[in-house]
Protein backbone atom coordinates (compact mmCIF):
# COMPACT_ATOMS: atom_id res chain seq x y z
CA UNK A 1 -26.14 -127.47 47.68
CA UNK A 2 -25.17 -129.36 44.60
CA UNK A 3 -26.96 -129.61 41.59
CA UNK A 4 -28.97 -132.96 41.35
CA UNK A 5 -30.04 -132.30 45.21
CA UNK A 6 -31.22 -128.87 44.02
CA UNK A 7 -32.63 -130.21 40.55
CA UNK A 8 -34.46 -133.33 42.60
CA UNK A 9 -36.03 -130.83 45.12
CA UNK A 10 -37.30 -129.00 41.71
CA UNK A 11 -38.73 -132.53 40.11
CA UNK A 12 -40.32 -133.84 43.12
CA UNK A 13 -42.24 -130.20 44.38
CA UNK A 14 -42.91 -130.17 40.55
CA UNK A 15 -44.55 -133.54 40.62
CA UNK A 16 -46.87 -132.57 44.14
CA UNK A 17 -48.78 -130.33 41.89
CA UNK A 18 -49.97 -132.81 40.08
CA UNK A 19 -50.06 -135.80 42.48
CA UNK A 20 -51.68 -133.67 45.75
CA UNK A 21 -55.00 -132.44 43.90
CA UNK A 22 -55.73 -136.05 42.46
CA UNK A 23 -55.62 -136.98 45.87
CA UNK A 24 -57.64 -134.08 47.20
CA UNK A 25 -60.22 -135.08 44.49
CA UNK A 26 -60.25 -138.49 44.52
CA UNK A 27 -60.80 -137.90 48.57
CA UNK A 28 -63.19 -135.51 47.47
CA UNK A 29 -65.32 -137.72 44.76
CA UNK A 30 -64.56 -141.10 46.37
CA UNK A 31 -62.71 -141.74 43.21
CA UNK A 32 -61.77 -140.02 40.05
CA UNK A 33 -63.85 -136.91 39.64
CA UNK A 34 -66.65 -136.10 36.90
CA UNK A 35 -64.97 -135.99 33.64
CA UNK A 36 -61.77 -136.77 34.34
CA UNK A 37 -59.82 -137.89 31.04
CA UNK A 38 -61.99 -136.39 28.62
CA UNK A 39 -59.67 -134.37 26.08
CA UNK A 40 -60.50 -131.79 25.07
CA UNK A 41 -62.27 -131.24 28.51
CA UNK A 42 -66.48 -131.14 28.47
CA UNK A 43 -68.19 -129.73 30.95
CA UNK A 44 -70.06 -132.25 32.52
CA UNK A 45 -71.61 -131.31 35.67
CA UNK A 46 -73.21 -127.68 36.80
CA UNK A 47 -71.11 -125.65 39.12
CA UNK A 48 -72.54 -123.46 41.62
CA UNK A 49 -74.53 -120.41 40.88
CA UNK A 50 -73.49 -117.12 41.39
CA UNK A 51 -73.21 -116.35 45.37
CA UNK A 52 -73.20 -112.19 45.76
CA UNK A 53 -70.51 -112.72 49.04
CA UNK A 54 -67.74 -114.77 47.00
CA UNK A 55 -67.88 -112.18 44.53
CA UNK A 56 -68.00 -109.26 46.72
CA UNK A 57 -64.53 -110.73 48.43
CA UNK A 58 -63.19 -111.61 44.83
CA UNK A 59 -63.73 -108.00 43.28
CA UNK A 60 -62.14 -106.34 46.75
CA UNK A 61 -59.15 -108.49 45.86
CA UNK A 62 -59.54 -107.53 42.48
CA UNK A 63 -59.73 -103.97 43.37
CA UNK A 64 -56.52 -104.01 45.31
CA UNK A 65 -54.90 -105.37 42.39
CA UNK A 66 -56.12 -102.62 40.32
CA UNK A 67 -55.24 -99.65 42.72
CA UNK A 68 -51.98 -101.17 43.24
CA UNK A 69 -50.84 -101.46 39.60
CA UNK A 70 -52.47 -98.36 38.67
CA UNK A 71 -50.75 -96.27 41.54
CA UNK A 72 -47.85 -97.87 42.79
CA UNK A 73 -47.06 -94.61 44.26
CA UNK A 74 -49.52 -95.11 46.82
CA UNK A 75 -47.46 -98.67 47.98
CA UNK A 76 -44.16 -96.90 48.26
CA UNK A 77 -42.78 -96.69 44.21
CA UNK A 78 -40.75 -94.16 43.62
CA UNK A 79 -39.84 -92.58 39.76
CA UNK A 80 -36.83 -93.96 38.98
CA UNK A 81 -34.01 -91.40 37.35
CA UNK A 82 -33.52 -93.14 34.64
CA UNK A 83 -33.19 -90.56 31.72
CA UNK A 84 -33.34 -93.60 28.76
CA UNK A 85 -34.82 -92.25 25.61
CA UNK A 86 -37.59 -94.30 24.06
CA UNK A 87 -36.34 -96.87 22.16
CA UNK A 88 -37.67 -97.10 18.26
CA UNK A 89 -35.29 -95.02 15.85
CA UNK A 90 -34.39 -95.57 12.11
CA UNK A 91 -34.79 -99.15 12.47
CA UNK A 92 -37.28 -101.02 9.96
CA UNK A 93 -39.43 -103.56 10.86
CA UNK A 94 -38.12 -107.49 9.96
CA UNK A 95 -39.12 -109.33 6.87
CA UNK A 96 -41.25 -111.71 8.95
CA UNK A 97 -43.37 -108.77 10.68
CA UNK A 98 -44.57 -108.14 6.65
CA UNK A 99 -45.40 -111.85 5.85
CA UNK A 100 -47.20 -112.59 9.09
CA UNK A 101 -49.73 -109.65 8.88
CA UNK A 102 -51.33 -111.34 5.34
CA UNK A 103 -51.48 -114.60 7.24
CA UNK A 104 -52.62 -113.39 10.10
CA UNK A 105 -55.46 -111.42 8.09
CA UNK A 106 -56.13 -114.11 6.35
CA UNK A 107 -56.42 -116.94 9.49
CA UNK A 108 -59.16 -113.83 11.58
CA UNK A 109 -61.38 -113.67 8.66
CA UNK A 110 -61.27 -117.67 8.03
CA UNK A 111 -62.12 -117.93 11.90
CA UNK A 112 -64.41 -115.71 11.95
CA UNK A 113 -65.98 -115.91 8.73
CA UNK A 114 -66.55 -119.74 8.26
CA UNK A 115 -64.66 -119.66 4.69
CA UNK A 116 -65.14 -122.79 2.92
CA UNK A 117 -64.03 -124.55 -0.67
CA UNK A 118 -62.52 -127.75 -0.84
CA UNK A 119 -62.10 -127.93 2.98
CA UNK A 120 -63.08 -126.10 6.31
CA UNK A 121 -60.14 -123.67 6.66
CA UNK A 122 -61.88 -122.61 9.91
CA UNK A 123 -60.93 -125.60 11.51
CA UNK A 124 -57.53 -124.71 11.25
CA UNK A 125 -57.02 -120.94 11.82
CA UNK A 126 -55.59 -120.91 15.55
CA UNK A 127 -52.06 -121.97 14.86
CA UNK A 128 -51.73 -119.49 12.14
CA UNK A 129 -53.28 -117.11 13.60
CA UNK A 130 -51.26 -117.47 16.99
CA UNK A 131 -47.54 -117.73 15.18
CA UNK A 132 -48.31 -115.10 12.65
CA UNK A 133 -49.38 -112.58 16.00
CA UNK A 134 -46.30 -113.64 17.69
CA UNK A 135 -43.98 -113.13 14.66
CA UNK A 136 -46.23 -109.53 14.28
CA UNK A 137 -45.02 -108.47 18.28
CA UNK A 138 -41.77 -109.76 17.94
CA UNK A 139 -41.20 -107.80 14.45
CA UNK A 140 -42.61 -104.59 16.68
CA UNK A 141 -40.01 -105.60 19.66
CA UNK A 142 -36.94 -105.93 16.95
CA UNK A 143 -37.94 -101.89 15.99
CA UNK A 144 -38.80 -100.42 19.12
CA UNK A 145 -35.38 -101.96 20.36
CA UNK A 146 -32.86 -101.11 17.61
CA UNK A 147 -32.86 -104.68 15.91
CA UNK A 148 -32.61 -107.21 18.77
CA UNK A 149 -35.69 -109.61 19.30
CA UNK A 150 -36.18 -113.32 20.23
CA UNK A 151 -36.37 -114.07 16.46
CA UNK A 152 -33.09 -111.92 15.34
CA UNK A 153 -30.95 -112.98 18.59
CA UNK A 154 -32.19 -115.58 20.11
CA UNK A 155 -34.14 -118.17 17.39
CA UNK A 156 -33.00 -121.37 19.76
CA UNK A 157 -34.57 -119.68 23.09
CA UNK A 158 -38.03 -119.28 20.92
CA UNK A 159 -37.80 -123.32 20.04
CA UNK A 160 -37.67 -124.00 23.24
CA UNK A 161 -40.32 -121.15 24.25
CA UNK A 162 -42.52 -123.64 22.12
CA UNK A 163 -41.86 -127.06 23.55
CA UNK A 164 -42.25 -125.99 26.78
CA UNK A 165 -45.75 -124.07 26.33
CA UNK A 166 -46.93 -127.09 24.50
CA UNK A 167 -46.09 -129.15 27.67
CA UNK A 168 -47.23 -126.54 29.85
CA UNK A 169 -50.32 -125.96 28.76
CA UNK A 170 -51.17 -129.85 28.90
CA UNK A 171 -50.31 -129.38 32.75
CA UNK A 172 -52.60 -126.98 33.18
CA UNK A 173 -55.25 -129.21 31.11
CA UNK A 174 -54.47 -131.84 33.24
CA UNK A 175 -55.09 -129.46 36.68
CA UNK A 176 -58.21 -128.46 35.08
CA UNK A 177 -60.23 -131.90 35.88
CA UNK A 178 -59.51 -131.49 39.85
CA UNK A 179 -61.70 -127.99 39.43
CA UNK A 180 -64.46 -129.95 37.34
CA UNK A 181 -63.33 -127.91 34.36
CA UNK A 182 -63.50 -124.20 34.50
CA UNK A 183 -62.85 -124.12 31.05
CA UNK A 184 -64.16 -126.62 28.31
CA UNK A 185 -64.06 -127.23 24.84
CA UNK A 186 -67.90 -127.73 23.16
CA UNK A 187 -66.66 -128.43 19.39
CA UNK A 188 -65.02 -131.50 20.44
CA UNK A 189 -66.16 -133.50 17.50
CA UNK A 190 -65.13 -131.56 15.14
CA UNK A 191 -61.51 -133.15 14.81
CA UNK A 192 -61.45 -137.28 15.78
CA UNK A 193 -59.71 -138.34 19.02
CA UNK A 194 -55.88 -138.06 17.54
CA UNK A 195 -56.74 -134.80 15.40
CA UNK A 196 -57.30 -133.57 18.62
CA UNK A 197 -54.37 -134.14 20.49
CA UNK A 198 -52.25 -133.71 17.40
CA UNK A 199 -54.13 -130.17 16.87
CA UNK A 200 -54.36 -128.97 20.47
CA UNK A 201 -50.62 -130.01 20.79
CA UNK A 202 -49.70 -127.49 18.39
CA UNK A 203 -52.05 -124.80 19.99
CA UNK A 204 -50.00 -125.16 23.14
CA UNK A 205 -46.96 -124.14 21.18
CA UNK A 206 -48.04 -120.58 21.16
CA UNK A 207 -48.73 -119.86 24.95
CA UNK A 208 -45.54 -118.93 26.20
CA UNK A 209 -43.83 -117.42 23.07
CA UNK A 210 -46.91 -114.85 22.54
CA UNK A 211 -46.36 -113.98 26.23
CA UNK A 212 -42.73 -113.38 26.94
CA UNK A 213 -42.98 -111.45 23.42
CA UNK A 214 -45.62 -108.91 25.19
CA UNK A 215 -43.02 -108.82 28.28
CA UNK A 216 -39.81 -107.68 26.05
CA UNK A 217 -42.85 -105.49 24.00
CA UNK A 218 -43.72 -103.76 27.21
CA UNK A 219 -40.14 -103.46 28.57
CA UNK A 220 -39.45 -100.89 25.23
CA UNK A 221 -41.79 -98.54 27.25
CA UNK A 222 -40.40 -96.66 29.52
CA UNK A 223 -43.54 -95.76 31.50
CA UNK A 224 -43.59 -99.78 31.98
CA UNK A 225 -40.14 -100.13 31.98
CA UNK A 226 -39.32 -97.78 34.94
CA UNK A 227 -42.82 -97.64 37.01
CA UNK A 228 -42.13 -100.77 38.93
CA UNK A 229 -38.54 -100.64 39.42
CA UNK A 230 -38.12 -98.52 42.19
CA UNK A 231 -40.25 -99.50 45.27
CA UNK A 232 -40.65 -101.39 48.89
CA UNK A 233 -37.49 -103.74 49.30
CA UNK A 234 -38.65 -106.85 50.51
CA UNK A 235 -36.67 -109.37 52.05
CA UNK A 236 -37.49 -113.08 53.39
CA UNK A 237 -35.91 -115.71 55.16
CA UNK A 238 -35.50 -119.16 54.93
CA UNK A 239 -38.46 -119.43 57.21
CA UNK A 240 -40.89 -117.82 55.46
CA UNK A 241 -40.05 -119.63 52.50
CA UNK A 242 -40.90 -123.01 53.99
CA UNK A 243 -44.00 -121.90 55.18
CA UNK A 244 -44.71 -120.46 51.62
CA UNK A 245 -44.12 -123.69 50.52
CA UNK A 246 -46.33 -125.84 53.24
CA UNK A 247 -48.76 -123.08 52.05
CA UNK A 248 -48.44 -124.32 48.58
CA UNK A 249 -48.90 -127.63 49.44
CA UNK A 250 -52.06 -127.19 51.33
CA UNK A 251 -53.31 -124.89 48.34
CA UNK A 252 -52.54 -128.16 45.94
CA UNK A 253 -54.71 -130.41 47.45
CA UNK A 254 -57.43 -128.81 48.65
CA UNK A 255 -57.88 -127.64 44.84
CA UNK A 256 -58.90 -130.96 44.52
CA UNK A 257 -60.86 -131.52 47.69
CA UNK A 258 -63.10 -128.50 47.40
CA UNK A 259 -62.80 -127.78 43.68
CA UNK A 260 -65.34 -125.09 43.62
CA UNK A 261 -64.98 -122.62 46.67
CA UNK A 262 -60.93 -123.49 45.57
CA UNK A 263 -61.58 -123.16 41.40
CA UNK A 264 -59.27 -120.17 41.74
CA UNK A 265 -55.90 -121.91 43.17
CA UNK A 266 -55.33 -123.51 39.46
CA UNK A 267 -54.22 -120.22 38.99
CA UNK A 268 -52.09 -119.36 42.20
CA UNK A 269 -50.45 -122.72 43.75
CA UNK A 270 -47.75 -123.11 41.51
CA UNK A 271 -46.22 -119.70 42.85
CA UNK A 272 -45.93 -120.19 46.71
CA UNK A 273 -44.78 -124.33 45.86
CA UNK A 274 -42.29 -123.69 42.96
CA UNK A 275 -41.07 -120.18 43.67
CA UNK A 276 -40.05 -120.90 47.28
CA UNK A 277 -38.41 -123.99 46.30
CA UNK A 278 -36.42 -122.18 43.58
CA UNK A 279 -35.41 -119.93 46.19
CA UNK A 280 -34.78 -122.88 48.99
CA UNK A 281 -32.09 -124.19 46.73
CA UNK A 282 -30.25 -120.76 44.87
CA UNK A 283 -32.04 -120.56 42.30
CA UNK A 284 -33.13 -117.03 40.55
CA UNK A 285 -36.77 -116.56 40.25
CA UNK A 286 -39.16 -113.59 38.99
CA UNK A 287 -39.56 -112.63 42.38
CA UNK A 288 -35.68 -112.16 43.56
CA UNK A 289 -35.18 -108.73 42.60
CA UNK A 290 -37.97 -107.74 44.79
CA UNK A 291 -34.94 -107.64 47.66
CA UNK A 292 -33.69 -104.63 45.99
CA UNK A 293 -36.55 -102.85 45.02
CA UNK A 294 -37.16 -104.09 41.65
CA UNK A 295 -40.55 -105.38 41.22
CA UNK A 296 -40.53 -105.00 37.49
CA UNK A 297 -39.73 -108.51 36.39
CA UNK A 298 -43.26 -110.11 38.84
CA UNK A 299 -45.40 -107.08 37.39
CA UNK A 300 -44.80 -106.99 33.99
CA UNK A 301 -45.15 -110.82 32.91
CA UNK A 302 -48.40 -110.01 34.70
CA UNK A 303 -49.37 -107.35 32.33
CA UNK A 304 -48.24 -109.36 29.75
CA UNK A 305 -50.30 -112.11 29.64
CA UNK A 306 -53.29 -109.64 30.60
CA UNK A 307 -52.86 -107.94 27.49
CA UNK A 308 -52.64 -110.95 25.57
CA UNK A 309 -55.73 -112.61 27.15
CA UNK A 310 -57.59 -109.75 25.93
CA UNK A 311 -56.52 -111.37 22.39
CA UNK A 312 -56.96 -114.78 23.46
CA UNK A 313 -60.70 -113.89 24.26
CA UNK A 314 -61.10 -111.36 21.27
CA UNK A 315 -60.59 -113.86 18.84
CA UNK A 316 -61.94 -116.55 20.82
CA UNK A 317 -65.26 -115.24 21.58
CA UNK A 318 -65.37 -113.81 17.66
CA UNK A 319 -64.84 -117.70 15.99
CA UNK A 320 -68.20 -118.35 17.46
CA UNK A 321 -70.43 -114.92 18.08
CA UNK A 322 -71.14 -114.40 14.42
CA UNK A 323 -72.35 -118.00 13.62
CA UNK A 324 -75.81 -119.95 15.44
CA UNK A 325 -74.96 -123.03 12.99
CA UNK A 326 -72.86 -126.15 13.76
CA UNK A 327 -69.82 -125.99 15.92
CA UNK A 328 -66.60 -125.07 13.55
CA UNK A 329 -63.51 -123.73 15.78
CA UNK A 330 -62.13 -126.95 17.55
CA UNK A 331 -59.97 -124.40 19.51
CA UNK A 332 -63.30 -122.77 20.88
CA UNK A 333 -63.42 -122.70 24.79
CA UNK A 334 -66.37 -121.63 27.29
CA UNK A 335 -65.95 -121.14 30.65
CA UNK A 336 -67.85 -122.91 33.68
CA UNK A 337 -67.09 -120.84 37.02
CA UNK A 338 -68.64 -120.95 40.05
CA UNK A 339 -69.71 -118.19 41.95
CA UNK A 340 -68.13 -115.29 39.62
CA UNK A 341 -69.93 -115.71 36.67
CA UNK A 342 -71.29 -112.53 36.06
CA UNK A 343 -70.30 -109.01 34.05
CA UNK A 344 -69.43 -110.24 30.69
CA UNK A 345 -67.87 -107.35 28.34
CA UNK A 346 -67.05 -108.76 25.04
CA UNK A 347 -65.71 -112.35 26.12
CA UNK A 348 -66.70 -115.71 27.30
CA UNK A 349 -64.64 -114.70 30.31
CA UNK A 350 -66.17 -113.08 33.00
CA UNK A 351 -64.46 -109.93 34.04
CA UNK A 352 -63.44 -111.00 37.05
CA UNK A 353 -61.40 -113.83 34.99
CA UNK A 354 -59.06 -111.09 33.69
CA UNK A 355 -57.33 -110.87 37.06
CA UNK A 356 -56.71 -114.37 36.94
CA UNK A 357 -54.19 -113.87 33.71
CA UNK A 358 -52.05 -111.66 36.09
CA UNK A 359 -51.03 -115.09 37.99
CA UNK A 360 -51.02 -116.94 34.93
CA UNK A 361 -48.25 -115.44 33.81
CA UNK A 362 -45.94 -115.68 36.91
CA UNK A 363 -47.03 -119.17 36.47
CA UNK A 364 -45.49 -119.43 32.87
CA UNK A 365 -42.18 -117.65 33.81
CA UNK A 366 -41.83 -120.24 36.52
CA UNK A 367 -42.39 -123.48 34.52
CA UNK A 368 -40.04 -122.40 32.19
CA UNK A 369 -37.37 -121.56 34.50
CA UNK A 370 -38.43 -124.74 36.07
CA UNK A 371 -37.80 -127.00 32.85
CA UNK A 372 -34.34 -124.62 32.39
CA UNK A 373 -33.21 -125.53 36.17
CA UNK A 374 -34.00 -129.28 35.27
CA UNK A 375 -33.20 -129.82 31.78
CA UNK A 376 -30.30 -127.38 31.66
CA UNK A 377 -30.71 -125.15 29.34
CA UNK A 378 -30.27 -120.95 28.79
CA UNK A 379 -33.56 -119.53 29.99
CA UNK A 380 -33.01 -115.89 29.48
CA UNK A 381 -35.17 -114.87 26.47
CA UNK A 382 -34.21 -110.93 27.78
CA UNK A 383 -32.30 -109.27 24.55
């Protein structure tokens, strides 16, 4: 197949994510639904209470996830023999791993602290404190892996990491509406209309970069690096792929026709509707290993952005727990979903929620391979 066949294939599936839930939910709502528009999103209607069978179903799933991960052995994973030592020898840790950790000390305690003089430094502690975190892992990456990082091999491929999380993430912002916001932002006024865009723009940056720096983090491991590498081979055919794909469109819109029994497809419809039209037309995906054995690339950008969301909620949850006064982090979300809201640990997130950050980040991999496939650019941020 040639290439602007393959790449319009890409742009069109890429545009039914977007188009098939505003028509689910504007079937759904007899027009556009309750807050749609609103940026940063408000929550603006009550979703369902908690219902003891959709979470009963939900934590089964979840348990399967957690048994699987935890003992792959038990789903056909072999050890691999791979006799790699650890990586992590003489090399010292880069100039910018030293300068991020003040900054990043410095942007926690203005978050969570509410320092003020001659403006509200709180107000603008998540970019900061983002970049100066993802300059800390990648600093930790260049040791543990003899000198070659993102930053020290690849500075271009972490530009681009930037742009395409900023975009990204406004996709996702944009999918959010159809659900009648799962997430929402209450400090909304604390930045005017433009600040806001302007600000959140820059937020974006840091979603993707902070991720795919856990993924080469983990890789330096060999428990992580090895433990998925070596199991079930898994092969599929062309039909199975367009019925993945149907399934993804069905997924799509009915996200936006029953956005609360369906809150949790945000998460999951991307994967069957871009993945299997990746694979449709050649192109390499997270999941194409998987024919040989190799799971590793699927599981660990999982665990990746798990491990970061515990961060993500950490700090989150932090910027607001110690203060009862007015609203100060602009960045500050709550969550608003239906059915599952219950067991809270630390977070605003329910612990169910955690699982949902193992789909997230397939999600991530696959826009950015997406924009690569379109745009044309190197997408291999491996070193």
């Amino acid at each position: 197949m040639k290439k602007w066949p393959k790449k319009l294939i890409l742009i069109v599936t890429f545009s039914l994510i977007f188009i098939l839930p505003y028509i689910g939910s504007v079937a759904r709502w007899k027009g556009l639904p309750p807050g749609y528009g609103d940026f940063p999103a408000q929550k603006v209607e009550g979703d369902p209470g908690f219902n003891l069978l959709y979470f009963i179903l939900a934590s089964l799933v979840a348990l399967f996830i957690a048994v699987f991960l935890i003992f792959p052995g038990l789903f056909g994973f072999k050890k691999t023999g791979d006799e790699r030592t650890e990586s992590g020898g003489p090399t010292p840790f880069p100039v910018w791993f030293w300068w991020s950790l003040p900054v990043l000390g410095v942007s926690w305690l203005f978050m969570w602290g509410r320092v003020h003089y001659f403006i509200s430094f709180e107000y603008y502690t998540f970019v900061p404190l983002w970049w100066a975190f993802i300059l800390i892992l990648d600093g930790v990456v260049y040791k543990r892996n003899n000198g070659k990082s993102i930053i020290s091999r690849k500075p271009k491929v972490m530009q681009l990491l930037a742009v395409v999380s900023c975009f990204s993430w406004f996709a996702f912002e944009f999918l959010n509406f159809f659900v009648v916001e799962n997430w929402y932002y209450p400090n909304n006024e604390v930045l005017t209309n433009f600040g806001n865009v302007f600000w959140f723009s820059l937020s974006y940056t840091t979603v993707l970069p902070a991720i795919f720096e856990w993924y080469l983090l983990l890789k330096t491991f060999k428990g992580f690096r090895d433990r998925y590498r070596n199991g079930p081979k898994l092969s599929v055919n062309r039909t199975f792929l367009l019925i993945y794909y149907v399934l993804g469109l069905g997924l799509a819109f009915g996200m936006g026709y029953y956005p609360y029994a369906l809150f949790w497809v945000l998460w999951v419809a991307l994967v069957p509707l871009l993945s299997a039209a990746m694979a449709l037309t050649g192109y390499w995906t997270p999941f194409t290993s998987i024919k040989n054995g190799d799971w590793s690339s699927v599981i660990l950008i999982a665990l990746a952005t798990l491990f970061n969301g515990f961060f993500w909620e950490f700090w989150n949850f932090g910027s607001e727990w110690f203060h009862d006064s007015l609203p100060t982090n602009p960045n500050y979300w709550k969550y608003s979903v239906p059915y599952l809201d219950k067991i809270h640990i630390f977070s605003e997130m329910p612990i169910l929620g955690y699982f949902g950050y193992l789909f997230f980040g397939v999600n991530c991999w696959i826009i950015w391979l997406i924009a690569a496939y379109i745009f044309d650019f190197d997408a291999d941020f491996e070193v």
